[in-house]
PDB file of N, CA and C in Angstrom:
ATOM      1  N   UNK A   1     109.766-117.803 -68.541  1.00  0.00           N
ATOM      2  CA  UNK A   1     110.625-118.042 -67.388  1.00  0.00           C
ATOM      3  C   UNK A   1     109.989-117.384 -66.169  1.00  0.00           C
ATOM      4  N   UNK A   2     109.856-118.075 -65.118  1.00  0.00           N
ATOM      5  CA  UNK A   2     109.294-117.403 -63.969  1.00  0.00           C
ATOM      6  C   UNK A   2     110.478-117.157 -62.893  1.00  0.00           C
ATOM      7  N   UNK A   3     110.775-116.161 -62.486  1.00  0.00           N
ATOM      8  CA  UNK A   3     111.226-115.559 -61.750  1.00  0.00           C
ATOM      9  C   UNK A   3     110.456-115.225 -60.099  1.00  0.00           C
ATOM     10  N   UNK A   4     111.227-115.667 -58.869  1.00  0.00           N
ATOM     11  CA  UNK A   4     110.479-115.381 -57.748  1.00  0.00           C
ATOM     12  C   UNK A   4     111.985-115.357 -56.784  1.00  0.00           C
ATOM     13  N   UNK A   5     111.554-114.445 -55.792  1.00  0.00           N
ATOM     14  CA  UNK A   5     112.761-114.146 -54.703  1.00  0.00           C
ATOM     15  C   UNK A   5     112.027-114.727 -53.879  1.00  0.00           C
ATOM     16  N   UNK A   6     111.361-116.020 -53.952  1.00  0.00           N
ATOM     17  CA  UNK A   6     110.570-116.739 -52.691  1.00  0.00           C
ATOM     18  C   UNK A   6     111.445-118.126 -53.026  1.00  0.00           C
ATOM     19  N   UNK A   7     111.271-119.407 -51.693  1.00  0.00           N
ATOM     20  CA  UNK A   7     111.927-120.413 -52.117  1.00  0.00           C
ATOM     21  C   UNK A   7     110.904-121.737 -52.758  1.00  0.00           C
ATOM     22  N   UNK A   8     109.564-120.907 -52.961  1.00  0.00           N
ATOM     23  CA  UNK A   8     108.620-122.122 -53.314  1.00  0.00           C
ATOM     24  C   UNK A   8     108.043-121.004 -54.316  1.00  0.00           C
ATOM     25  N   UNK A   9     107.090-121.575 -55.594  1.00  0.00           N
ATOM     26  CA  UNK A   9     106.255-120.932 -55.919  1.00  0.00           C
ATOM     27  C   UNK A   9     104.947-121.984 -55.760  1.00  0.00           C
ATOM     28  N   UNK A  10     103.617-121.057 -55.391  1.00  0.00           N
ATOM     29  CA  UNK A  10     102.621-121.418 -55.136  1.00  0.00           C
ATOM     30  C   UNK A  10     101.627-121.938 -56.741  1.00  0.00           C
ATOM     31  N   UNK A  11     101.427-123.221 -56.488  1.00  0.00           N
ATOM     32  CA  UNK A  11     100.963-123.653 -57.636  1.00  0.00           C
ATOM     33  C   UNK A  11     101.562-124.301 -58.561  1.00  0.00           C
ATOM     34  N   UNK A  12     103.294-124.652 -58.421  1.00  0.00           N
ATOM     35  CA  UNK A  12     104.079-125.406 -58.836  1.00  0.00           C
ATOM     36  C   UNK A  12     104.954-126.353 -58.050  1.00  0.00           C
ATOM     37  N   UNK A  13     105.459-127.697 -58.809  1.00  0.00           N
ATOM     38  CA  UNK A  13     105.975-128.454 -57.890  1.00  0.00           C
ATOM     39  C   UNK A  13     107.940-128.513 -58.556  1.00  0.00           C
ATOM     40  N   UNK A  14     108.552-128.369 -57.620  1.00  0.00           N
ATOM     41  CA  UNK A  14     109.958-128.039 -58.230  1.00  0.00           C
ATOM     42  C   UNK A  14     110.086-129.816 -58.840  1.00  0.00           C
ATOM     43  N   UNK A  15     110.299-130.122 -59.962  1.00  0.00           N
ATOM     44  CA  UNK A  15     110.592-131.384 -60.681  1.00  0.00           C
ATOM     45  C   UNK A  15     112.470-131.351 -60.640  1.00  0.00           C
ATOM     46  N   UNK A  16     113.248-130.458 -61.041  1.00  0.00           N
ATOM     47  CA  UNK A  16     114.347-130.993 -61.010  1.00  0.00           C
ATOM     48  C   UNK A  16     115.173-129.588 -60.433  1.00  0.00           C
ATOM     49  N   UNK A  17     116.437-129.334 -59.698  1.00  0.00           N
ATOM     50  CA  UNK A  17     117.175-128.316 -59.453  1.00  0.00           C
ATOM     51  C   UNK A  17     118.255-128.806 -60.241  1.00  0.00           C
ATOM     52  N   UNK A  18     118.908-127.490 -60.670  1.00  0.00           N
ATOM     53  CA  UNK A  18     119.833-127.466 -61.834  1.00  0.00           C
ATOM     54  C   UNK A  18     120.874-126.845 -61.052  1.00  0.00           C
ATOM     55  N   UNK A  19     120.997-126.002 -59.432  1.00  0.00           N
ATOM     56  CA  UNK A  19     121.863-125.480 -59.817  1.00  0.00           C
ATOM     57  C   UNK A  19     121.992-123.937 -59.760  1.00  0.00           C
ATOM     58  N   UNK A  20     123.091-123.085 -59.228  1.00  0.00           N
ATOM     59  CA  UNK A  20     123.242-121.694 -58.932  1.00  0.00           C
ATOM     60  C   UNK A  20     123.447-121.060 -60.536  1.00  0.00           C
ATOM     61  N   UNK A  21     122.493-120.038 -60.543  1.00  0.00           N
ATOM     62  CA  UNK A  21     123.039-119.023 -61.734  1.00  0.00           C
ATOM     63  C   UNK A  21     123.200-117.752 -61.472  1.00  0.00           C
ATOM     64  N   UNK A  22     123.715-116.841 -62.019  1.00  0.00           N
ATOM     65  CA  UNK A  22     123.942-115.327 -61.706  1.00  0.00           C
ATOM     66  C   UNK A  22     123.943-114.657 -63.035  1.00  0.00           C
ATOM     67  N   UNK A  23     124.026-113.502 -63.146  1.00  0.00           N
ATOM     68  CA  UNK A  23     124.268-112.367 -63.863  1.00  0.00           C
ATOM     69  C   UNK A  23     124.719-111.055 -63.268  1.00  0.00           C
ATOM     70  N   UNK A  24     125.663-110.403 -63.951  1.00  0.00           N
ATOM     71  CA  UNK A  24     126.161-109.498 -63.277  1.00  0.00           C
ATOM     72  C   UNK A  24     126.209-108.403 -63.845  1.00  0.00           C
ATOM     73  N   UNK A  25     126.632-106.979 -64.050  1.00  0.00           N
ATOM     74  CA  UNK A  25     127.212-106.277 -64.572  1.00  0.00           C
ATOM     75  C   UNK A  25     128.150-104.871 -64.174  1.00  0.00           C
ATOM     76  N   UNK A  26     128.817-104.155 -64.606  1.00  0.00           N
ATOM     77  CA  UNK A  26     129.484-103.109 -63.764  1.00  0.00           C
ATOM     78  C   UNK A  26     129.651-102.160 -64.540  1.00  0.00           C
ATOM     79  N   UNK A  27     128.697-101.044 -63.745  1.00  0.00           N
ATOM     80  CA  UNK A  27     128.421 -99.571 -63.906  1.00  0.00           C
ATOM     81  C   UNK A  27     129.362 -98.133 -63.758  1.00  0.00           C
ATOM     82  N   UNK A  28     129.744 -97.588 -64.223  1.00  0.00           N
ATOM     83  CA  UNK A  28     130.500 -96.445 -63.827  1.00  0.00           C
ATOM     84  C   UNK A  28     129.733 -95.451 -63.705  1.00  0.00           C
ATOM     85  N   UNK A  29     129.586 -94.495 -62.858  1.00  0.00           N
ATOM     86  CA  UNK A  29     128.891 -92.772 -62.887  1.00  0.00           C
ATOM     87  C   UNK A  29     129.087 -92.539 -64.131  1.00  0.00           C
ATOM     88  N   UNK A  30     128.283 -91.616 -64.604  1.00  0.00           N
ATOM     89  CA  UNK A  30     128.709 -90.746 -65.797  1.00  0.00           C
ATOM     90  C   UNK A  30     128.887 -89.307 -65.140  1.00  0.00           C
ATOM     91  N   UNK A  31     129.528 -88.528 -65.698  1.00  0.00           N
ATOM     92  CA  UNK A  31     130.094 -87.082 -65.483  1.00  0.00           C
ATOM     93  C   UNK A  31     129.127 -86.310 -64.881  1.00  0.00           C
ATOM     94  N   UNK A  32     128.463 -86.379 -65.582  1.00  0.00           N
ATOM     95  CA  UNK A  32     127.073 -85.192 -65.939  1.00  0.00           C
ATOM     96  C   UNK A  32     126.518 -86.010 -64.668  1.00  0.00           C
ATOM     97  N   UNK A  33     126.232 -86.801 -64.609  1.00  0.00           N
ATOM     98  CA  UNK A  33     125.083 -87.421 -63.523  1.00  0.00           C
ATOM     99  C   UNK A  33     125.959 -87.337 -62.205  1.00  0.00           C
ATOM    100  N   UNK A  34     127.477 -87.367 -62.290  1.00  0.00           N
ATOM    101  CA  UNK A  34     127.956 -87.493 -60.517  1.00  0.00           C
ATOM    102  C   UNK A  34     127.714 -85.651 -60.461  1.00  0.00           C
ATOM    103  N   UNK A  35     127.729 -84.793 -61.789  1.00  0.00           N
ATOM    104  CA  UNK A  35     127.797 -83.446 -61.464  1.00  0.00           C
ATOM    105  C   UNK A  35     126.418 -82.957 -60.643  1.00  0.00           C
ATOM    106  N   UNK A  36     125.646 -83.447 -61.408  1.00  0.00           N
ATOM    107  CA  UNK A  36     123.869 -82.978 -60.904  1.00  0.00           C
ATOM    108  C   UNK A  36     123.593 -83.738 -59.551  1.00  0.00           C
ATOM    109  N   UNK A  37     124.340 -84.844 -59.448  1.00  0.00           N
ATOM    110  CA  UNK A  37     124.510 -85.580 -57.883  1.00  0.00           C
ATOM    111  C   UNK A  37     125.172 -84.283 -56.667  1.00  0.00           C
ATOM    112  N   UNK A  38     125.629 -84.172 -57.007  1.00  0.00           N
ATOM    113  CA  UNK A  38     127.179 -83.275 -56.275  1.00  0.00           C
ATOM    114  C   UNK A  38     125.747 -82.359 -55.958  1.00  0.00           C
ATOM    115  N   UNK A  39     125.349 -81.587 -57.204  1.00  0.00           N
ATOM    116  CA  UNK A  39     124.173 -79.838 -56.468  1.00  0.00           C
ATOM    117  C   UNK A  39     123.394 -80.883 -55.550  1.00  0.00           C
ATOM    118  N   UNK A  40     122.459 -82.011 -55.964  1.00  0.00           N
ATOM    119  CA  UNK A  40     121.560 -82.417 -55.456  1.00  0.00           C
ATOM    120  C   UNK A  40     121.432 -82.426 -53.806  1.00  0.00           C
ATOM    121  N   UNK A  41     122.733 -83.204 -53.816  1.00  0.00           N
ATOM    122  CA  UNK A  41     123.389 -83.685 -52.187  1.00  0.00           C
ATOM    123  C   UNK A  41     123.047 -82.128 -51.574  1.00  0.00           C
ATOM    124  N   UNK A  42     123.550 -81.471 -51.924  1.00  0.00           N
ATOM    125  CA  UNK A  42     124.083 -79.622 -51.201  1.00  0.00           C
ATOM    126  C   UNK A  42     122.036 -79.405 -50.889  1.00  0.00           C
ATOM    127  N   UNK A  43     120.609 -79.645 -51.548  1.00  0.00           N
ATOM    128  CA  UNK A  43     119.971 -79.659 -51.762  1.00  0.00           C
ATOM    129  C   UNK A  43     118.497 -80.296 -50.690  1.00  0.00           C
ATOM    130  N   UNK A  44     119.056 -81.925 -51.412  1.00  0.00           N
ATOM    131  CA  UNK A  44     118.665 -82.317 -50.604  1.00  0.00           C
ATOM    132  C   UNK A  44     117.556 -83.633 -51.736  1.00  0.00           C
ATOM    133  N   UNK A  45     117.043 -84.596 -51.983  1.00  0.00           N
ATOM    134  CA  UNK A  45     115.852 -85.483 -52.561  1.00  0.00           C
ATOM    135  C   UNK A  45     116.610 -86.215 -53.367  1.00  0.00           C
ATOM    136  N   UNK A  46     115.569 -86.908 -54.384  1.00  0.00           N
ATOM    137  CA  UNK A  46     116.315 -87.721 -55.073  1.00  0.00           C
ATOM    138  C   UNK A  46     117.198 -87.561 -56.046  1.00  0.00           C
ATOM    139  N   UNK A  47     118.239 -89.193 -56.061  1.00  0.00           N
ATOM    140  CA  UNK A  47     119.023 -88.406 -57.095  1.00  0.00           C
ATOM    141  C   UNK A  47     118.817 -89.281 -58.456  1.00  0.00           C
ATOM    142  N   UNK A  48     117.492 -88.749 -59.008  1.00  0.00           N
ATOM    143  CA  UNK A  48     117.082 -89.467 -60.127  1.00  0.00           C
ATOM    144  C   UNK A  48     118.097 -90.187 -61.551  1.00  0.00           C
ATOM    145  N   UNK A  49     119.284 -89.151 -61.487  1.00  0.00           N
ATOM    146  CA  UNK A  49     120.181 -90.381 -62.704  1.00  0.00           C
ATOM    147  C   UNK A  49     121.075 -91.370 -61.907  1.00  0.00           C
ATOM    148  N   UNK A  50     121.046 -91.692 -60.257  1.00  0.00           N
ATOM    149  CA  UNK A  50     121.310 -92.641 -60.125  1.00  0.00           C
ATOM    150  C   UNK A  50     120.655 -93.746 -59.886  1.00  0.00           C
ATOM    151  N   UNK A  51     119.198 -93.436 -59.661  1.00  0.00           N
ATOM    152  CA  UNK A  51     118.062 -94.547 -59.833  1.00  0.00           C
ATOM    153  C   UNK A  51     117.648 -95.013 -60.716  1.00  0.00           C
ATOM    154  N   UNK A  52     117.924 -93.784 -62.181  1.00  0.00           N
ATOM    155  CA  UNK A  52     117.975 -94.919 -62.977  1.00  0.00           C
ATOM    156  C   UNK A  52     119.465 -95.862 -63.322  1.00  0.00           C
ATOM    157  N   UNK A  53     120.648 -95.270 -63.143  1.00  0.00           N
ATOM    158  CA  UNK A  53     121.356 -96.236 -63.389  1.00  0.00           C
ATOM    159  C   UNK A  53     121.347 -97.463 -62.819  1.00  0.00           C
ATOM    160  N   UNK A  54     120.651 -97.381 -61.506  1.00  0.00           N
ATOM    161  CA  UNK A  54     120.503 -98.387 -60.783  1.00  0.00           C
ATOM    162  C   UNK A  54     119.435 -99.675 -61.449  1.00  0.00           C
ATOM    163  N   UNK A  55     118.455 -99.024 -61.369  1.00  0.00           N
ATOM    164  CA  UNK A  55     117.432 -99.799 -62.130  1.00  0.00           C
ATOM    165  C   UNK A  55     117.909-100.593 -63.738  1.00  0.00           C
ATOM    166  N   UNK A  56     118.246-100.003 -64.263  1.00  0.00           N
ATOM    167  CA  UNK A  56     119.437-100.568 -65.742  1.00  0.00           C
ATOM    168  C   UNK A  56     119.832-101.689 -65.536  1.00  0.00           C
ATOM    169  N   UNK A  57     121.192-101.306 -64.479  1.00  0.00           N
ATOM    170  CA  UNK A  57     122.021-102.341 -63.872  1.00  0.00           C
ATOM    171  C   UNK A  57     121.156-103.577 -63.130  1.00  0.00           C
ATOM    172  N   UNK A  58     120.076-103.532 -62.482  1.00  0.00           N
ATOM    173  CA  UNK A  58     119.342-104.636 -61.873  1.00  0.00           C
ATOM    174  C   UNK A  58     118.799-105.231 -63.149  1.00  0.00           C
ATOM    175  N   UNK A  59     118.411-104.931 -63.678  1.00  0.00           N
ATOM    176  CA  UNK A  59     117.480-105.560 -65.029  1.00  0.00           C
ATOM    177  C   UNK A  59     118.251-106.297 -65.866  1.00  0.00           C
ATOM    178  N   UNK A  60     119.353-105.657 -66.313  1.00  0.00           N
ATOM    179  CA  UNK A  60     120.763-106.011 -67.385  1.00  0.00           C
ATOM    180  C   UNK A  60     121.295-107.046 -66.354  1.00  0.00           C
ATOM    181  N   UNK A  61     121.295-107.131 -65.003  1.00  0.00           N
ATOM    182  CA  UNK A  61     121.483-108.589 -64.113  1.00  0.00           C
ATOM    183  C   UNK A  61     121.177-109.574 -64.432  1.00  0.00           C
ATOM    184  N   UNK A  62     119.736-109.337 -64.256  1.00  0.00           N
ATOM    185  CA  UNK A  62     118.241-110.003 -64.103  1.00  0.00           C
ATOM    186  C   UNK A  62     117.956-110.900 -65.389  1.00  0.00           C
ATOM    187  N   UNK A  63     117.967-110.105 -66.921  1.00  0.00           N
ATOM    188  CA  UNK A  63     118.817-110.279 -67.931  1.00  0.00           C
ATOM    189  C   UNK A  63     119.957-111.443 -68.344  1.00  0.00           C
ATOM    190  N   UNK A  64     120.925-111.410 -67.385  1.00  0.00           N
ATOM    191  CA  UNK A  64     121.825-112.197 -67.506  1.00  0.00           C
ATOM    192  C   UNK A  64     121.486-113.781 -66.913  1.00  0.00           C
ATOM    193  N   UNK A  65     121.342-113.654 -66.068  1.00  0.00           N
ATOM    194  CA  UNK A  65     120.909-114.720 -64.831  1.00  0.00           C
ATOM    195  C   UNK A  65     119.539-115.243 -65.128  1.00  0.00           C
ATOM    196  N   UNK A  66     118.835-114.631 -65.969  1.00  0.00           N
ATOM    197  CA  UNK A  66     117.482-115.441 -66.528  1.00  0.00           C
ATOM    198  C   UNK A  66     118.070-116.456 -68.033  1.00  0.00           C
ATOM    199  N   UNK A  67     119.435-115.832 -69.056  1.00  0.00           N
ATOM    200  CA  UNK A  67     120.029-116.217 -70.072  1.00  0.00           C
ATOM    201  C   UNK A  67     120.451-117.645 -69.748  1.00  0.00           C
ATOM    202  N   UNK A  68     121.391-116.790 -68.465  1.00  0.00           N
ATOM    203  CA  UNK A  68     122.374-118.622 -67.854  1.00  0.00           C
ATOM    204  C   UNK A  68     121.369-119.628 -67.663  1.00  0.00           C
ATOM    205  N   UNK A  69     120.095-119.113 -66.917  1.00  0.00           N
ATOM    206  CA  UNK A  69     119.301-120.517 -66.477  1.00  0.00           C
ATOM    207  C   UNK A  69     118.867-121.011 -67.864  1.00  0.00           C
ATOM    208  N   UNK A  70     118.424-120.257 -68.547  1.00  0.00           N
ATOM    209  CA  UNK A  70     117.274-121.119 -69.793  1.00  0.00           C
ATOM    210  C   UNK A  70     118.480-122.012 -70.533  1.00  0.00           C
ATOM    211  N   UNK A  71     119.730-121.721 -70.660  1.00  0.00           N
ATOM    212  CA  UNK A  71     120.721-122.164 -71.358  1.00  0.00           C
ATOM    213  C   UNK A  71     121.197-123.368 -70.687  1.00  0.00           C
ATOM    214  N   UNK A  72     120.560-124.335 -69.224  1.00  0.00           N
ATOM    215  CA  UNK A  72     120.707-125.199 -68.756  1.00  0.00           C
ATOM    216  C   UNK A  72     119.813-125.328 -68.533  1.00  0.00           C
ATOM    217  N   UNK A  73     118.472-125.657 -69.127  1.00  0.00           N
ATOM    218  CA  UNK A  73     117.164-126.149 -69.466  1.00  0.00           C
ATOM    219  C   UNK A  73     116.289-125.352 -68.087  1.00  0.00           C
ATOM    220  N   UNK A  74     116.257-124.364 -67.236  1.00  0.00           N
ATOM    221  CA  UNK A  74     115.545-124.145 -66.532  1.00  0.00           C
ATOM    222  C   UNK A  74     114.408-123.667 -67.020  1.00  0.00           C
ATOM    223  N   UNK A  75     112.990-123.905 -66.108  1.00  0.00           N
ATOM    224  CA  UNK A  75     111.808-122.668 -66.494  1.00  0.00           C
ATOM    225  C   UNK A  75     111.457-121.635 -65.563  1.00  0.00           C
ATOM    226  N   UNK A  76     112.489-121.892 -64.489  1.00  0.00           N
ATOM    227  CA  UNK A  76     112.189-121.014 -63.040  1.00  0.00           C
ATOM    228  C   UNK A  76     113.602-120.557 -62.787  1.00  0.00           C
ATOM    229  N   UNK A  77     113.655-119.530 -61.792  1.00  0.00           N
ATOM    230  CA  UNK A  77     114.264-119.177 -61.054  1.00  0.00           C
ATOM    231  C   UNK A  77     113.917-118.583 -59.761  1.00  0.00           C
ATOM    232  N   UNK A  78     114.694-119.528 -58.785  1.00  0.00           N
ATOM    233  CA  UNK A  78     113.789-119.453 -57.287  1.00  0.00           C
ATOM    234  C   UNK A  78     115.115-118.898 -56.398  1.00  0.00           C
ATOM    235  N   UNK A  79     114.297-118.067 -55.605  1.00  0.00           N
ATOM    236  CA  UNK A  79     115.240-117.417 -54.225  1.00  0.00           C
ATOM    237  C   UNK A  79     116.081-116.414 -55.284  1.00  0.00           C
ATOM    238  N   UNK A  80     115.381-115.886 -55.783  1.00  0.00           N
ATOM    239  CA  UNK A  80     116.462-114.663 -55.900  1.00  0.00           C
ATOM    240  C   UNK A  80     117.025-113.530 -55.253  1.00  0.00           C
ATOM    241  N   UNK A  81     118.297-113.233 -55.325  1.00  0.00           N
ATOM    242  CA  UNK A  81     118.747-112.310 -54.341  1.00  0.00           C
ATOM    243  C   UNK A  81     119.551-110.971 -55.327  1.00  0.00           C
ATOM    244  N   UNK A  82     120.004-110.119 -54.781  1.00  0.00           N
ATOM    245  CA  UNK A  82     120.909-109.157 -55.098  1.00  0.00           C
ATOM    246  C   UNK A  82     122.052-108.836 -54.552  1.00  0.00           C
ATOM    247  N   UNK A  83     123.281-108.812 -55.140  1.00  0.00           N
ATOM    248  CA  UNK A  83     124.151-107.844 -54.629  1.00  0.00           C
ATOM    249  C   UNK A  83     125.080-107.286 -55.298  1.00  0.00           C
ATOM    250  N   UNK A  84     125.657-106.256 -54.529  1.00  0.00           N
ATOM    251  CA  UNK A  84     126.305-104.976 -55.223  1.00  0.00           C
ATOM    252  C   UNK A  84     127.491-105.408 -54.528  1.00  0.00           C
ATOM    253  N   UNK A  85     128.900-104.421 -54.958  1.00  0.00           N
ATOM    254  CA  UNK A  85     130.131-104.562 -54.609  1.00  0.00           C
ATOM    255  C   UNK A  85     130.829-103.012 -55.349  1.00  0.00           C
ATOM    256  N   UNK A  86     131.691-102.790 -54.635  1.00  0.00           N
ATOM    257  CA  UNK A  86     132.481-101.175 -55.190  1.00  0.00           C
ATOM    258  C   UNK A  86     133.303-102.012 -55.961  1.00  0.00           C
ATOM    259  N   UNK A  87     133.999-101.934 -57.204  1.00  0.00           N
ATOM    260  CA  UNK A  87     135.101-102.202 -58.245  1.00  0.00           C
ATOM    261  C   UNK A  87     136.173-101.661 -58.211  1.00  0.00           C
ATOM    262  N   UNK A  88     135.810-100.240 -58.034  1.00  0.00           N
ATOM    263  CA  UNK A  88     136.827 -98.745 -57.801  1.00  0.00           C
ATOM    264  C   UNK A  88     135.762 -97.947 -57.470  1.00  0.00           C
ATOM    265  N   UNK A  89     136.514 -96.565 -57.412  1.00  0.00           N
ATOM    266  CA  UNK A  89     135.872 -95.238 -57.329  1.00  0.00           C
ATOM    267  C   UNK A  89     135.668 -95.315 -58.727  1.00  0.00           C
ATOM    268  N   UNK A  90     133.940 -94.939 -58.233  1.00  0.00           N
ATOM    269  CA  UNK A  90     132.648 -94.659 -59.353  1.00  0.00           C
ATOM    270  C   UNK A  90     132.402 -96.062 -60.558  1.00  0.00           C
ATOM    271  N   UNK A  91     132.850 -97.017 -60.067  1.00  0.00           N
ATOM    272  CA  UNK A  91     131.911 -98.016 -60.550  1.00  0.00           C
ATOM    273  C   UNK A  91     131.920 -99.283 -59.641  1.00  0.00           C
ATOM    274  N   UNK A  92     130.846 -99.938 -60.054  1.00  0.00           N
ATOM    275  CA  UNK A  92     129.724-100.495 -59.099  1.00  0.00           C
ATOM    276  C   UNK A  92     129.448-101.450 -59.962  1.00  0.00           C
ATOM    277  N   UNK A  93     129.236-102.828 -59.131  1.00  0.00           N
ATOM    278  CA  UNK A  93     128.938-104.584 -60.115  1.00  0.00           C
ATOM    279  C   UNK A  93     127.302-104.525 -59.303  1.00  0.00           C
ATOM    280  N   UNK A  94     126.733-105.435 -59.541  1.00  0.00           N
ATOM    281  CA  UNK A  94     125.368-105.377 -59.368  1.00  0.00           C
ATOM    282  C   UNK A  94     125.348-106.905 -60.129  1.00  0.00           C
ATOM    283  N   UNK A  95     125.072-107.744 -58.898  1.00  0.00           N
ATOM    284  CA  UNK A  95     124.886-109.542 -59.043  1.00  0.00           C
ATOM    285  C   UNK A  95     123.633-109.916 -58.715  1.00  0.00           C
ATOM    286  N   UNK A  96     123.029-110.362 -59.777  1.00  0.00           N
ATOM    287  CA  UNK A  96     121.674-110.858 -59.746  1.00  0.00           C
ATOM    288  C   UNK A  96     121.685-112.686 -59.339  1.00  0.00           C
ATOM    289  N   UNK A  97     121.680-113.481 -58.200  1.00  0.00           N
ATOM    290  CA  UNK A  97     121.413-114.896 -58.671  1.00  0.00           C
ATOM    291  C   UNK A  97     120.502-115.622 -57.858  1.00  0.00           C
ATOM    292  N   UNK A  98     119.864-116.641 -57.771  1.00  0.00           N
ATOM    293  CA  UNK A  98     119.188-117.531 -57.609  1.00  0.00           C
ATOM    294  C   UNK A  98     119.551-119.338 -58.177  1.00  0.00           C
ATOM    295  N   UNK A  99     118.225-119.681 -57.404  1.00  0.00           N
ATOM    296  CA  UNK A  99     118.525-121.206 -57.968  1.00  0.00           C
ATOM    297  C   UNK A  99     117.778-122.219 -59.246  1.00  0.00           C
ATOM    298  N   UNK A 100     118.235-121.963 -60.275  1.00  0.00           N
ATOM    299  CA  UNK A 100     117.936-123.069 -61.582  1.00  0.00           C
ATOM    300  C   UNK A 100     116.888-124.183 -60.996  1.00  0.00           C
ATOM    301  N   UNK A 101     115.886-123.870 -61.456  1.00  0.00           N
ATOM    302  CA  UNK A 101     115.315-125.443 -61.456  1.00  0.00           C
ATOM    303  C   UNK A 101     114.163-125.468 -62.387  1.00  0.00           C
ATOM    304  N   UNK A 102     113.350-126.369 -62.694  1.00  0.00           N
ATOM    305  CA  UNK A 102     112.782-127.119 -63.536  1.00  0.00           C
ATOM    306  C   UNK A 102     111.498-127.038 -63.172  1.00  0.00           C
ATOM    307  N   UNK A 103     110.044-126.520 -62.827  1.00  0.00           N
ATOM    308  CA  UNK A 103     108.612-126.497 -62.429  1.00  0.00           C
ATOM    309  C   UNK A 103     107.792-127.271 -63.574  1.00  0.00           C
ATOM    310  N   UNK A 104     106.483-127.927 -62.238  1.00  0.00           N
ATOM    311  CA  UNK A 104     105.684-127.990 -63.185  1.00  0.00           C
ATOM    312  C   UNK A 104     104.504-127.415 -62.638  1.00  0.00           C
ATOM    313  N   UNK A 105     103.353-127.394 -62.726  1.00  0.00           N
ATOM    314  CA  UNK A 105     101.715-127.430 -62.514  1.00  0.00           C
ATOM    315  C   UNK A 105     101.730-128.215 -61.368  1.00  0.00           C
ATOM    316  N   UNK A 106     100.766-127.981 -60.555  1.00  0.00           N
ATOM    317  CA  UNK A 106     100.506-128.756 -59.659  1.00  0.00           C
ATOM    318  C   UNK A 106      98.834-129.215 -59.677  1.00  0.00           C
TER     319      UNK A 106
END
């Protein structure tokens, strides 16, 4: 499956569009990580257990939204985008989507 946040890929010709897909998922802080957040802030740099939760959550998207396309015959996914949304206090959705379509060789 090829994946690109561009609206063309170079070296392929789009044969058929299928169509919007997404993947999503929603994250809560964990304890320990909003605690070591909390000193960090007072501190000052990164706050490494939320980059990785972050990174998780994009992938486990990415993940999803690569599932939906192949499951409606895609081999691409073009224009991909991201976005996030608050749920509540301390958790967080993280929407991976783009557009389904069909490549070949050029």
């Amino acid at each position: 499956m090829l994946l690109s946040n561009v609206e063309v890929l170079p070296g392929y010709a789009v044969e058929k569009h299928l169509g919007l897909v997404q993947g999503s998922t929603v994250r809560a802080k964990h304890i320990g990580r909003d605690m070591m957040a909390g000193f960090k802030n007072m501190v000052g740099g990164e706050l490494k257990g939320y980059t990785e939760l972050l990174n998780e959550s994009r992938e486990e998207a990415l993940q999803r939204m690569e599932a939906q396309a192949e499951a409606i015959g895609a081999n691409a996914v073009i224009n991909i985008r991201f976005g996030t949304a608050n749920i509540m206090e301390g958790a967080s959705e993280i929407l991976a989507y783009g557009t389904a379509v069909v490549v070949k060789d050029v």
